[in-house]
N, C-alpha and C. Protein backbone atom coordinates (compact mmCIF):
# COMPACT_ATOMS: atom_id res chain seq x y z
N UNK A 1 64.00 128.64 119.78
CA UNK A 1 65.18 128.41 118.99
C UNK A 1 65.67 126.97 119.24
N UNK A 2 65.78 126.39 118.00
CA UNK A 2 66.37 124.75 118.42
C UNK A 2 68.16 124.74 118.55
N UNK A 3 68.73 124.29 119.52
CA UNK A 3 69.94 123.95 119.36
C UNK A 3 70.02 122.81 119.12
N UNK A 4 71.51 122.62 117.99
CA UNK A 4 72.06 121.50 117.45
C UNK A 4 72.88 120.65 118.44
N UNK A 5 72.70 119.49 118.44
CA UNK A 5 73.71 118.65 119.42
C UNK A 5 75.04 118.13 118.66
N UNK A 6 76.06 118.86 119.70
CA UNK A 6 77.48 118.86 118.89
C UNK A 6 77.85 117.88 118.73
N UNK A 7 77.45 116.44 119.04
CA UNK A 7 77.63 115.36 118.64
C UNK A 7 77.04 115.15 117.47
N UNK A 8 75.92 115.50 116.84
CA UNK A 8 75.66 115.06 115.16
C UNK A 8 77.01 115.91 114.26
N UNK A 9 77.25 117.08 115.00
CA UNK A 9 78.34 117.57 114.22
C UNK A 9 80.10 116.53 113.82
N UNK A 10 79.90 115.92 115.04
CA UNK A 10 80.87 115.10 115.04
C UNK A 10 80.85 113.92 113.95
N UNK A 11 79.61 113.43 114.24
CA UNK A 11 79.39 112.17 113.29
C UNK A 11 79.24 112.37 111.76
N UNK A 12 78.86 113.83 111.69
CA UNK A 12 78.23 114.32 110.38
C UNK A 12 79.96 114.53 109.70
N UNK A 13 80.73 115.54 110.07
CA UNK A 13 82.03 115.58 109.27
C UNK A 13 82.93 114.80 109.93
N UNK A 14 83.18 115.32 111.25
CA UNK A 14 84.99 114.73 111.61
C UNK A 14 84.77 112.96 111.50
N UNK A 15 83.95 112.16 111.44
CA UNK A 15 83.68 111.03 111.36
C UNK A 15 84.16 110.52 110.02
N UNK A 16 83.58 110.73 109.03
CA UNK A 16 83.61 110.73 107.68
C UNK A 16 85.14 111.21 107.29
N UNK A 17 86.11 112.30 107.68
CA UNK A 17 87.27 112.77 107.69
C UNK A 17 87.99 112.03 107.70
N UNK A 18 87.49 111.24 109.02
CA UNK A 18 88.67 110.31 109.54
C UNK A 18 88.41 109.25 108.78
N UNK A 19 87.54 108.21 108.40
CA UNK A 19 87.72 107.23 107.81
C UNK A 19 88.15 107.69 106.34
N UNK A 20 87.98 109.00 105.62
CA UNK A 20 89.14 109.21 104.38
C UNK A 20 90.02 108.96 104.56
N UNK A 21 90.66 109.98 105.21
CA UNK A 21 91.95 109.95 105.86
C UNK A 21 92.56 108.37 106.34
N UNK A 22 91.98 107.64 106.89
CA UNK A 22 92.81 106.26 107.03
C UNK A 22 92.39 105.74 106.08
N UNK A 23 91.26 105.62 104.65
CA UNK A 23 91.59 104.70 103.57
C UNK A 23 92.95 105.14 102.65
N UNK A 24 92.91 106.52 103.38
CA UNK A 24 94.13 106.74 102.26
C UNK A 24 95.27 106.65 102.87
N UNK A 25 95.18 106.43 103.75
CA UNK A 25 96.88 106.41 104.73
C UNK A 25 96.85 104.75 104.24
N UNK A 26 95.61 103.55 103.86
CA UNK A 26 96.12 102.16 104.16
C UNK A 26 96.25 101.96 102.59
N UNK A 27 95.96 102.94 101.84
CA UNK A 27 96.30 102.95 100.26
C UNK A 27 97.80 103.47 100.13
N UNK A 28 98.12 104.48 100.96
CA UNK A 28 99.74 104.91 100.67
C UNK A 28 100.36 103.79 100.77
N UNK A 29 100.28 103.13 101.73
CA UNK A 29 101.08 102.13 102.66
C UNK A 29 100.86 100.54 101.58
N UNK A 30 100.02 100.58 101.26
CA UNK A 30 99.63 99.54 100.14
C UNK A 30 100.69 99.57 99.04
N UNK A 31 100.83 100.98 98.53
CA UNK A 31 101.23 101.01 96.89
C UNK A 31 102.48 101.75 97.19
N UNK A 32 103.02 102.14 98.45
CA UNK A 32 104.41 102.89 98.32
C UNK A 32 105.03 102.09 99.60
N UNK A 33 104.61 101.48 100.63
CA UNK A 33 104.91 100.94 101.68
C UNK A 33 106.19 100.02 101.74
N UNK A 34 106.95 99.58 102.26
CA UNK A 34 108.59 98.83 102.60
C UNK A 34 108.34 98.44 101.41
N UNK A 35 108.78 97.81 100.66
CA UNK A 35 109.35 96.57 98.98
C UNK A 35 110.50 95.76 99.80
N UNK A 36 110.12 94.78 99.96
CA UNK A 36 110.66 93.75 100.50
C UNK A 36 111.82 93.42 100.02
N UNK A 37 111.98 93.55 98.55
CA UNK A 37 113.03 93.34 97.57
C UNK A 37 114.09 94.40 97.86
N UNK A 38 113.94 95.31 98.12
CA UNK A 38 115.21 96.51 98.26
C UNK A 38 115.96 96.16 99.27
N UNK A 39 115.22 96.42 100.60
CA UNK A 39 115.88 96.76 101.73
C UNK A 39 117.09 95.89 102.79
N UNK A 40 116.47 94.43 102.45
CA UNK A 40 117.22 93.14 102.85
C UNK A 40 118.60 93.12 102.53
N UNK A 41 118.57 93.35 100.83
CA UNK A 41 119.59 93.48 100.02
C UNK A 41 120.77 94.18 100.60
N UNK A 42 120.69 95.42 100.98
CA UNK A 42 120.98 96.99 101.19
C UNK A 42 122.12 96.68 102.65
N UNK A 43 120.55 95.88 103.45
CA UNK A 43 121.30 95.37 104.82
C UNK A 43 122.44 94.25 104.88
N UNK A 44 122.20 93.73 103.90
CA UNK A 44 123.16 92.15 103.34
C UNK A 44 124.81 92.78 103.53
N UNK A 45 124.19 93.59 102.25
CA UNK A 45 125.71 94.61 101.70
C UNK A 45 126.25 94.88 102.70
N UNK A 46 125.65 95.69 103.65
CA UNK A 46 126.65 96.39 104.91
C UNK A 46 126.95 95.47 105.82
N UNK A 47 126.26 94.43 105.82
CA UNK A 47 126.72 94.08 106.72
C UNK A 47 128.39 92.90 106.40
N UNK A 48 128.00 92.59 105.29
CA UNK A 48 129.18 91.71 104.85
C UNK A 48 130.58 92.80 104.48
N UNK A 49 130.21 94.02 104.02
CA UNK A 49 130.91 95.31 103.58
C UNK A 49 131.83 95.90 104.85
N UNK A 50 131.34 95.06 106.18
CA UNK A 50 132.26 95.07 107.68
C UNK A 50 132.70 94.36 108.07
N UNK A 51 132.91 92.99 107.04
CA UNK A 51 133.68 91.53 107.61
C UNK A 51 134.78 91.32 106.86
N UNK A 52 135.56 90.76 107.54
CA UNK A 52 137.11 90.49 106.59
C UNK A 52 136.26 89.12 105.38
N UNK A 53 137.10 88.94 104.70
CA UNK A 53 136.57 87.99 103.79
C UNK A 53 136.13 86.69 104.08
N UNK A 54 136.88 86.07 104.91
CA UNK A 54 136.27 84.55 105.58
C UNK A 54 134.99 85.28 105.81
N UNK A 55 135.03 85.69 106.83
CA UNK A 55 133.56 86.24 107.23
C UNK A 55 132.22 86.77 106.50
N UNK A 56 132.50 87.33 105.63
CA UNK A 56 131.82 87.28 104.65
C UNK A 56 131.87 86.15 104.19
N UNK A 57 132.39 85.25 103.11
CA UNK A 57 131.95 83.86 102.69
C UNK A 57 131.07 83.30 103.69
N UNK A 58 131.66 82.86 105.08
CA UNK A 58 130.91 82.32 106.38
C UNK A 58 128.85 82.59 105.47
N UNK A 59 128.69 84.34 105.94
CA UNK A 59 127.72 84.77 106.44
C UNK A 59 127.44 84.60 104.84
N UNK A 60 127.50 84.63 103.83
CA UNK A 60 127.00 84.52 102.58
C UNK A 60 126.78 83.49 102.17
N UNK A 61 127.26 82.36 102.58
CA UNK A 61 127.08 81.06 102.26
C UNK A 61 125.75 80.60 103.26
N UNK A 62 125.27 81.06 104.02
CA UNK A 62 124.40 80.65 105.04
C UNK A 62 123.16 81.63 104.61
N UNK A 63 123.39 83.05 104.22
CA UNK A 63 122.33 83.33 103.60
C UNK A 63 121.71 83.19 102.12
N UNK A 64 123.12 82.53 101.27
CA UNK A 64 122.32 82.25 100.09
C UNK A 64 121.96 80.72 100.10
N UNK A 65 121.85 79.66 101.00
CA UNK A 65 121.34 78.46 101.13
C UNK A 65 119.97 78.87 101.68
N UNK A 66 119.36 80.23 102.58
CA UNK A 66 118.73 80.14 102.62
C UNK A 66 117.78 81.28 101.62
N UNK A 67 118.38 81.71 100.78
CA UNK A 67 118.02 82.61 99.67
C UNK A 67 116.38 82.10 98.75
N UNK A 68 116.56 80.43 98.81
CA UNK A 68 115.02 79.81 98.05
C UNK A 68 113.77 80.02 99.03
N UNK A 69 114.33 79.91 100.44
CA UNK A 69 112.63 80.10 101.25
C UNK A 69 112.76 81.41 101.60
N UNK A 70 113.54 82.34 101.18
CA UNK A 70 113.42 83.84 101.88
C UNK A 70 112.61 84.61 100.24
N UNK A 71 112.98 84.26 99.24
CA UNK A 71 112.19 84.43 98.02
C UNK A 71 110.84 83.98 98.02
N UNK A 72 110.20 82.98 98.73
CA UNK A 72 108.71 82.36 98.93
C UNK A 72 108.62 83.41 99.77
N UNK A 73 108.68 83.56 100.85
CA UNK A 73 108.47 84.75 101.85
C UNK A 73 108.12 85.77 101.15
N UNK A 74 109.54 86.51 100.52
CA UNK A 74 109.11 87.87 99.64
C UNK A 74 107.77 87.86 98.87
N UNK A 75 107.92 86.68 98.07
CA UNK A 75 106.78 86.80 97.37
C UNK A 75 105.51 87.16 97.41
N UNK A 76 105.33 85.99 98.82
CA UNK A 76 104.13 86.34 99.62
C UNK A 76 103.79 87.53 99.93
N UNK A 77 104.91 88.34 100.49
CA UNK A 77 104.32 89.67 100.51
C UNK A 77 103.44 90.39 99.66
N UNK A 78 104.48 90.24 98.13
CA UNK A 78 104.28 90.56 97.23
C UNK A 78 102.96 90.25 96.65
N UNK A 79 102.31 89.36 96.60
CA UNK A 79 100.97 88.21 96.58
C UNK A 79 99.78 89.48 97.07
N UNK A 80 100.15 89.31 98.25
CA UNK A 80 99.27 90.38 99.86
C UNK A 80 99.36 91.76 99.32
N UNK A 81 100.47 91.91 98.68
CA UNK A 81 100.40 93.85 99.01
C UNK A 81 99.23 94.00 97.43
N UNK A 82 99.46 93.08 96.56
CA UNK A 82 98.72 93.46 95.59
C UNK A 82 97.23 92.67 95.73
N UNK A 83 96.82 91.66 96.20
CA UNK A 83 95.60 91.49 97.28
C UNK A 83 94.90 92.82 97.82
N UNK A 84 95.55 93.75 98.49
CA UNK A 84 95.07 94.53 99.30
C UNK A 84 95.03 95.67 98.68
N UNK A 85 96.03 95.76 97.61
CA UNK A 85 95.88 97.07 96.59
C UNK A 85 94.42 96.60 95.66
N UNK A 86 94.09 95.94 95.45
CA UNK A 86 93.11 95.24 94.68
C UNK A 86 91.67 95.54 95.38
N UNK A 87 91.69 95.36 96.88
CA UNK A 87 90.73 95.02 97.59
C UNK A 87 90.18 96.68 97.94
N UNK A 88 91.30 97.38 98.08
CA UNK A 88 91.11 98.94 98.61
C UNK A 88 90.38 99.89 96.82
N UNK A 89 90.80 99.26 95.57
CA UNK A 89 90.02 99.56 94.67
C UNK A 89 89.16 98.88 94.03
N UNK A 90 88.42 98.38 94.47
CA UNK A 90 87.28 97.41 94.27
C UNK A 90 86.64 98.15 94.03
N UNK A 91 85.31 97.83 93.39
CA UNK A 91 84.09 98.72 93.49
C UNK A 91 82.96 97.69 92.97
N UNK A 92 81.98 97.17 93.92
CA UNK A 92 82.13 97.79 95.39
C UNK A 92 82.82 97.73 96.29
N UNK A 93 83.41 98.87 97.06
CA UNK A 93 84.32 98.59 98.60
C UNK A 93 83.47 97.31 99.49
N UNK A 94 84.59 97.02 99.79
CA UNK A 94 84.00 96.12 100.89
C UNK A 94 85.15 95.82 102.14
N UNK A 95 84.47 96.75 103.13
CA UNK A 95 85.72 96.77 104.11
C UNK A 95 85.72 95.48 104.82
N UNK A 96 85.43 94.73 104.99
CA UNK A 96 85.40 93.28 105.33
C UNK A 96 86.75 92.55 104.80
N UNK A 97 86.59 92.78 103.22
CA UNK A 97 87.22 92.48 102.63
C UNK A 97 88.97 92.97 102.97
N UNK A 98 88.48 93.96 102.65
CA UNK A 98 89.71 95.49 102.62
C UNK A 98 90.32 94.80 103.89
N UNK A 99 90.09 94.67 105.04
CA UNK A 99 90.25 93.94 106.19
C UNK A 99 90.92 93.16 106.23
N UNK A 100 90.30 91.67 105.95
CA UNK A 100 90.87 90.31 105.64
C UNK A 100 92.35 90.81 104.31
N UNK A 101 92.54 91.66 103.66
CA UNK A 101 93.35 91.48 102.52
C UNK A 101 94.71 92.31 103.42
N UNK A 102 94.36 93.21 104.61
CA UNK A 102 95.28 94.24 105.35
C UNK A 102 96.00 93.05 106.41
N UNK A 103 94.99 91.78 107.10
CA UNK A 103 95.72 91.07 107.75
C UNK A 103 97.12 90.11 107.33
N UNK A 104 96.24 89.77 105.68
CA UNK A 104 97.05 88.79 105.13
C UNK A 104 98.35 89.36 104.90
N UNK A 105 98.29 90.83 104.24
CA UNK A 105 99.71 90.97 103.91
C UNK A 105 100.45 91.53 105.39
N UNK A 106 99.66 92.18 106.34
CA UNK A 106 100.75 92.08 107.77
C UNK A 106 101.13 90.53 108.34
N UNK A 107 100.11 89.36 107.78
CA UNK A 107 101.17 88.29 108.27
C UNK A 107 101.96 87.59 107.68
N UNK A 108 101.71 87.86 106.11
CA UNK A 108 103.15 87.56 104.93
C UNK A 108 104.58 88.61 105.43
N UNK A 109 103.84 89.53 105.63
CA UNK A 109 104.98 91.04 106.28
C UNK A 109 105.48 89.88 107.51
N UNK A 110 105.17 90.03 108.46
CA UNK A 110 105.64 89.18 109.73
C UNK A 110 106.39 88.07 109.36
N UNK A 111 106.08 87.03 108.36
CA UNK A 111 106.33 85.83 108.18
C UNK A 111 108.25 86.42 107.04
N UNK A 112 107.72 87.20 106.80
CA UNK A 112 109.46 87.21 106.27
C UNK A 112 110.38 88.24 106.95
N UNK A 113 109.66 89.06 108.03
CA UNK A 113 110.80 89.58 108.59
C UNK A 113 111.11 88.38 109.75
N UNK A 114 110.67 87.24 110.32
CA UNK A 114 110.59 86.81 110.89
C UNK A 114 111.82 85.44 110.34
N UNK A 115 111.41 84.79 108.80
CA UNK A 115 112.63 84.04 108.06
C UNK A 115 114.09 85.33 107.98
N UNK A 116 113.90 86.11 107.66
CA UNK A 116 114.91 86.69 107.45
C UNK A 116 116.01 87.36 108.35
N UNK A 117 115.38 87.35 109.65
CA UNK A 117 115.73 87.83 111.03
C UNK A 117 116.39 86.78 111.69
N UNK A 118 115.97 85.68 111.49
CA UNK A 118 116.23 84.27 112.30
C UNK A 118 117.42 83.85 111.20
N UNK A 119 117.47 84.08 109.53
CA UNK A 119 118.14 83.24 109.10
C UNK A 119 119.75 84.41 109.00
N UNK A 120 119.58 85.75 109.51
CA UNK A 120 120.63 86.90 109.47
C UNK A 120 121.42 86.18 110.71
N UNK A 121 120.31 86.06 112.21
CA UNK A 121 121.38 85.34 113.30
C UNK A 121 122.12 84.50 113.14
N UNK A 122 121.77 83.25 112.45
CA UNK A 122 122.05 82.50 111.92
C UNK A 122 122.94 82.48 111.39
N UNK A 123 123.10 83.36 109.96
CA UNK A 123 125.02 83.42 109.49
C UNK A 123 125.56 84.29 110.43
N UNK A 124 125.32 85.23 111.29
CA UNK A 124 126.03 85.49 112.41
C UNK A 124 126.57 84.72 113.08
N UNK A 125 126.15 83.92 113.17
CA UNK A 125 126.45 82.55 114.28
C UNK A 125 127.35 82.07 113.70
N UNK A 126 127.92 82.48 112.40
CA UNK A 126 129.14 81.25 111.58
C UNK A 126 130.19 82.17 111.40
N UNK A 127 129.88 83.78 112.41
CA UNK A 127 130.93 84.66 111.87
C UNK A 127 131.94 84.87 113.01
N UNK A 128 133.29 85.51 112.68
CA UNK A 128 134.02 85.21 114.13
C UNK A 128 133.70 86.53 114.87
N UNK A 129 133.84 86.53 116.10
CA UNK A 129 133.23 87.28 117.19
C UNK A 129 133.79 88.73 116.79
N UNK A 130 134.92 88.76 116.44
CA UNK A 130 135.46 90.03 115.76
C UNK A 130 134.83 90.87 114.63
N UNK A 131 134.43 89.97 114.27
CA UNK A 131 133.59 90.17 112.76
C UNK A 131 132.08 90.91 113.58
N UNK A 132 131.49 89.80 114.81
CA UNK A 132 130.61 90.42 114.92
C UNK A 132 129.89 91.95 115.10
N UNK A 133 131.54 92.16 116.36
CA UNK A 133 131.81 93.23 117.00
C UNK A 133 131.68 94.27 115.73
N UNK A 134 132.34 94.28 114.68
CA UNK A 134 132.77 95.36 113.90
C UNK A 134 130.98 94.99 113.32
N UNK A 135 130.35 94.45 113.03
CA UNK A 135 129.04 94.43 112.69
C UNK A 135 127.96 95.44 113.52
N UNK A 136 127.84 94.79 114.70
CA UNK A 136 127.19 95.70 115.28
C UNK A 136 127.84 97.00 116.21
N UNK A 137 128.90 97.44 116.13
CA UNK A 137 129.41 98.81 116.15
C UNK A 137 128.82 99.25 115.13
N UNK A 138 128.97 99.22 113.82
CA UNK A 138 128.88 99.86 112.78
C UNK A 138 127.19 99.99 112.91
N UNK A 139 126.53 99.08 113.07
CA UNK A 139 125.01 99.15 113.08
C UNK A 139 124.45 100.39 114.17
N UNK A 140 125.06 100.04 115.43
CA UNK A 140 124.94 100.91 116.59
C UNK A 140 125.32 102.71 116.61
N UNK A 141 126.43 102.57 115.41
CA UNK A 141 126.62 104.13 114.41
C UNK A 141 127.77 104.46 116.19
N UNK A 142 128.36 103.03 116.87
CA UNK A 142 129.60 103.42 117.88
C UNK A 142 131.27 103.23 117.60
């Protein structure tokens, strides 16, 4: 009687499973994943929506001067996520590709949470300390 070695069993399905399973987890994440355009916005609101009015002007005036290079940023994303949506329906696949198109848009991703993070401290920095306080209480949900 020949026995099967449970390792071809491995390679034969759960192998194959798993790489479905993550083209389609890097396809969700492709075509439904953060939108760069919503969420910034959302955070803008609340956070100015907890400052007396100087304070707000302060922090709005500092983020819409920097509103032209935080739009290049977005874009880029935007550029990358459809790069990589492109690259994941190719035919032929080419995970090389698929690859190189997953880095670009995690470092367009990086490159604007990174402008947008630095340029949020930033009008923080022009807001009065009171203002801050009631900022991050409210963020902290204290």
């Amino acid at each position: 009687m020949i026995q099967q070695n449970p390792v071809s069993w491995i390679w034969r399905f759960a192998f194959p499973a798993s790489l479905i399973l993550n083209c389609f987890l890097i396809a969700w994440v492709a075509s439904h994943g953060w939108h760069v355009d919503e969420r910034p916005a959302r955070i803008l609101a609340n956070i100015e929506r907890n400052l007396d009015p100087q304070d707000a002007a302060a922090f709005r005036g500092v983020m819409q001067r920097a509103e032209p290079r935080l739009a290049v940023a977005a874009q880029q994303v935007t550029d990358a996520r459809r790069g990589l949506r492109e690259q994941l329906l190719a035919n032929p696949y080419d995970p090389a590709a698929a690859k190189r198109a997953l880095a670009t848009w995690r470092a367009a991703g990086n490159q604007f949470l990174n402008e947008f993070g630095d340029t949020v401290i930033d009008a923080l920095g022009q807001v009065s300390p009171e203002g801050r306080r009631k900022v991050v209480s409210n963020r902290s949900g204290s």
